[in-house]
Structures are given as structure tokens and as C-alpha cells.
C-alpha atoms as a PDB file:
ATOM      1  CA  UNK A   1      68.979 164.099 173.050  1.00  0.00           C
ATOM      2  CA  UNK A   2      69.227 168.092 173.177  1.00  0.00           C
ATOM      3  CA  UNK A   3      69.176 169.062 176.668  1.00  0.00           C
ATOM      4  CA  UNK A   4      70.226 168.241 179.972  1.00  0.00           C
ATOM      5  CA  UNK A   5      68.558 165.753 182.027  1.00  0.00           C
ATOM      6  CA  UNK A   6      70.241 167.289 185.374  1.00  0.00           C
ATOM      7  CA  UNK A   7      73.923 167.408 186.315  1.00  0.00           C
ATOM      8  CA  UNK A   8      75.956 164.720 188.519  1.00  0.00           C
ATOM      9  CA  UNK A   9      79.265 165.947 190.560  1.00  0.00           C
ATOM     10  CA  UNK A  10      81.865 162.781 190.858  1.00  0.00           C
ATOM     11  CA  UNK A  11      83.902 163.215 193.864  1.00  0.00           C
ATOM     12  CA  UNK A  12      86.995 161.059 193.895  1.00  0.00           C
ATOM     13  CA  UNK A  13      88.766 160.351 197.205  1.00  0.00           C
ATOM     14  CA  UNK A  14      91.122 157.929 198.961  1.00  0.00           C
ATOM     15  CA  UNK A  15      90.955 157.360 202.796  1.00  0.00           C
ATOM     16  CA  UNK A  16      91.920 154.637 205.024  1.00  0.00           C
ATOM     17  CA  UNK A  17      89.282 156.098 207.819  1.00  0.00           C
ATOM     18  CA  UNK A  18      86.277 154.962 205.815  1.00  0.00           C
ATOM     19  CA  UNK A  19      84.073 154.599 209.325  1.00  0.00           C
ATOM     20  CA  UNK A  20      84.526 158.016 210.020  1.00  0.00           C
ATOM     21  CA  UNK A  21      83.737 159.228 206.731  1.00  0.00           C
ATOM     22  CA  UNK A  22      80.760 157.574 206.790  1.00  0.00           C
ATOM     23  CA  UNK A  23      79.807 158.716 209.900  1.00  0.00           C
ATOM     24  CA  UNK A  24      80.629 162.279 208.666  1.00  0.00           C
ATOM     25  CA  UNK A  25      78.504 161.662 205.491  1.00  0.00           C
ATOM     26  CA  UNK A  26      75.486 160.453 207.651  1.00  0.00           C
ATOM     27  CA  UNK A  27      75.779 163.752 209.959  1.00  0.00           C
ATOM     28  CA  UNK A  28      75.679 165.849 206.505  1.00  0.00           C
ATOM     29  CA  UNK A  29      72.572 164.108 205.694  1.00  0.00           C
ATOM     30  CA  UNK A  30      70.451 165.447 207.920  1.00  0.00           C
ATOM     31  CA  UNK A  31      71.207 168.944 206.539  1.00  0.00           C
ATOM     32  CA  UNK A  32      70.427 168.237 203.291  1.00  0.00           C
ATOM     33  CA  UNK A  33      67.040 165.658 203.291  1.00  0.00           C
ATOM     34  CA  UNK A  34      64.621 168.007 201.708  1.00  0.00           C
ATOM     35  CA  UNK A  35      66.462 170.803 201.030  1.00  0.00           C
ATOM     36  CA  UNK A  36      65.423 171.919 197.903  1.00  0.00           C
ATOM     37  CA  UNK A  37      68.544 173.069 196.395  1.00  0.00           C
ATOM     38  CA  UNK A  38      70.405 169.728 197.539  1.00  0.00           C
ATOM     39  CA  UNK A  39      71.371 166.310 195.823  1.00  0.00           C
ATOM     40  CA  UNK A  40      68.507 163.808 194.490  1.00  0.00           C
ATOM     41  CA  UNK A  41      70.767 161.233 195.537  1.00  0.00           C
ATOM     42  CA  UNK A  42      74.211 160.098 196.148  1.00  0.00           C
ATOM     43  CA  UNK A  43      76.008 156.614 195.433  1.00  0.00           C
ATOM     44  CA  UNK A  44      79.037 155.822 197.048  1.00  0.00           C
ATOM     45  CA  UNK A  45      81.335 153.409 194.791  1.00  0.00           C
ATOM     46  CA  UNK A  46      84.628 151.529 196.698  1.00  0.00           C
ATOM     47  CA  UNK A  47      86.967 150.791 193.967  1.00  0.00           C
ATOM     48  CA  UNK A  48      88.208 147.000 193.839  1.00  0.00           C
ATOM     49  CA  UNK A  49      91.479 147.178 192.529  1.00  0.00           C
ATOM     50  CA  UNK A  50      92.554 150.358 194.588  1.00  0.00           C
ATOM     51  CA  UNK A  51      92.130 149.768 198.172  1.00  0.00           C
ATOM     52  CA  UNK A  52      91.168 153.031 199.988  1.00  0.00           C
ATOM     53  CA  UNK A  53      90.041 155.022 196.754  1.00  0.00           C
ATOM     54  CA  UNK A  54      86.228 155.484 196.548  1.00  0.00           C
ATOM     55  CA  UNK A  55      84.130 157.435 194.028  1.00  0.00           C
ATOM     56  CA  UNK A  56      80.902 159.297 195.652  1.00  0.00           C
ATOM     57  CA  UNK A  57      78.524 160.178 192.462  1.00  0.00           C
ATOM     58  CA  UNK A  58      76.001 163.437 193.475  1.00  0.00           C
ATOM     59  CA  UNK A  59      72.874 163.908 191.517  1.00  0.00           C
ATOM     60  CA  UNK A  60      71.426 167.184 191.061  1.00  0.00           C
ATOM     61  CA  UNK A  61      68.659 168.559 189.157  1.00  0.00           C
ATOM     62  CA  UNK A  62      70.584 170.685 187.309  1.00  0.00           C
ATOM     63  CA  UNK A  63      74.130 172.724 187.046  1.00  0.00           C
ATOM     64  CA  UNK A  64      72.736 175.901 188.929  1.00  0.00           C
ATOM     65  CA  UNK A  65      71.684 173.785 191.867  1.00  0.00           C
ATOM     66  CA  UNK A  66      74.514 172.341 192.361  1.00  0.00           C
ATOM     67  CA  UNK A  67      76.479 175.561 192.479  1.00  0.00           C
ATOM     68  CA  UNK A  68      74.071 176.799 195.339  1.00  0.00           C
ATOM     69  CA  UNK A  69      74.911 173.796 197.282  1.00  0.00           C
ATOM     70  CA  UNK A  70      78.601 174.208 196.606  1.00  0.00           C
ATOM     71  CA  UNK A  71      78.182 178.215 197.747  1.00  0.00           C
ATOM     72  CA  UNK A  72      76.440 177.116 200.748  1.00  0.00           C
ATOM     73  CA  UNK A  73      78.774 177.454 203.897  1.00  0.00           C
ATOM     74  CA  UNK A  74      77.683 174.164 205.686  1.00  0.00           C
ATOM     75  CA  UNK A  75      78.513 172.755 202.571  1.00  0.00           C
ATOM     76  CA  UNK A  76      81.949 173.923 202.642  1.00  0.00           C
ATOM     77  CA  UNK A  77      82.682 173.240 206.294  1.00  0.00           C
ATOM     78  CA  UNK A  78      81.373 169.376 205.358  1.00  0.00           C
ATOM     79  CA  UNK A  79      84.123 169.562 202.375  1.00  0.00           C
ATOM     80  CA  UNK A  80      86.768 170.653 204.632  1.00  0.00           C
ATOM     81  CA  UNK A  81      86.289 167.776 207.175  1.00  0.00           C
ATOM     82  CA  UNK A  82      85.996 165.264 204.408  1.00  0.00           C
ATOM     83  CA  UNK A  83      89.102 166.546 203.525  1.00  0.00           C
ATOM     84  CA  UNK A  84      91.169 165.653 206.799  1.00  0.00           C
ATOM     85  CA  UNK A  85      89.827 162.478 206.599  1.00  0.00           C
ATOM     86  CA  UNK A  86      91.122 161.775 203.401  1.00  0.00           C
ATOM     87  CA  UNK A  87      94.874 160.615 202.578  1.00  0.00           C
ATOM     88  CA  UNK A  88      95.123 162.837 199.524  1.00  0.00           C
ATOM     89  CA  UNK A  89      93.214 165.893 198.282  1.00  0.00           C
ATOM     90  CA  UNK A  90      89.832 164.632 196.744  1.00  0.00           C
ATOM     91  CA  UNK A  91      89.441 165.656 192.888  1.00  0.00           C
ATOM     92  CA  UNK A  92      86.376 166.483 191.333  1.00  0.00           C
ATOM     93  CA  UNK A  93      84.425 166.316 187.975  1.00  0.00           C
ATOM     94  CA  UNK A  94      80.992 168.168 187.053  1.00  0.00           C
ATOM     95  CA  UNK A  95      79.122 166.532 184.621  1.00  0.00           C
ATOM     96  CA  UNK A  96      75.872 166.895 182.209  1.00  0.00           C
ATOM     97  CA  UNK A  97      73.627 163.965 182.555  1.00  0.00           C
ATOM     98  CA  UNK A  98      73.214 163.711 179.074  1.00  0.00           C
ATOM     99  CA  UNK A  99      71.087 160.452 178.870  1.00  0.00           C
ATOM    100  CA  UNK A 100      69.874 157.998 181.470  1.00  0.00           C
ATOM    101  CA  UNK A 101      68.023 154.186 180.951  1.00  0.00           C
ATOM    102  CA  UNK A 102      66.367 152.556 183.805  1.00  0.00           C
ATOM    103  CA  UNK A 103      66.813 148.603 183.044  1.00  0.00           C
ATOM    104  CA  UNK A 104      64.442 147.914 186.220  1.00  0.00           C
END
């Protein structure tokens, strides 16, 4: 298992304006579809049993990427916005992908 096979950011947030952060989301994408310091890929997760709390999981190719994106200003302005959308402060939680199985 040794090393790192890239780095994943889990952003938890609740909002009850979940059109509008999708709509913010889908502006954001534009600046970041081939940028190559961006995310591989996000997933967006609503929780079930907590109406209004979602989980957005960012894939990166590694840790150092991931801080560029985070330095980047547009980046920061996005955060900010998602932030008034939300009904409490988002948390979040880096992680080391340390193993990954693709059952398809």
C-alpha cells in the first residue's frame, strides 16, 4: 500500500437553497474543466436521514494540488458564496486516498 494514490477534500454542508447551490457549483465549473491544478472529479452526496446536510467529495491528484486550488482567489470567492448559501458554516476534512477498487 505505501504511497498515496491522490488526495480527496470532503466538504460537509447544510443548506435549504440546494437550487442555487447547484447553480453556483455549475458556474464554478466552467473555471475549473481542464485546469490542470483542479479536481479529477467531484460527487455530491444528499444525506437521507438529515434533510438539508449534503457531503461534496473533491478528488485531486495529490495534496499539493489541492492546496493550489485552495490558494487560488476564484477559488476562494466560490467558497465564500457557497458559504451564504449555506445555513451553517461548512466543515472540512483532507484526506489521503490510501486505496481505491473499481467493482465495475
Amino acid at each position: 500500500m505505501g504511497t498515496s494514490q491522490g488526495f480527496v477534500q470532503i466538504v460537509e454542508f447544510e443548506t435549504d437553497r440546494i437550487d442555487e447551490m447547484r447553480a453556483l457549483a455549475e458556474e464554478g465549473d466552467q473555471g475549473l474543466t481542464g485546469r490542470a491544478d483542479g479536481p479529477r472529479r467531484r460527487l455530491v452526496l444528499k444525506d437521507r436521514n438529515h434533510p438539508n446536510r449534503y457531503l461534496a467529495v473533491i478528488e485531486f491528484d495529490s495534496h499539493e494540488e489541492a492546496m493550489r486550488n485552495s490558494d487560488d482567489p476564484e477559488t476562494g470567492k466560490f467558497a465564500e458564496r457557497m458559504a451564504a448559501l449555506c445555513t451553517r458554516p461548512p466543515s472540512f476534512t483532507d484526506c489521503d486516498v490510501q486505496d481505491a477498487t473499481d467493482f465495475r
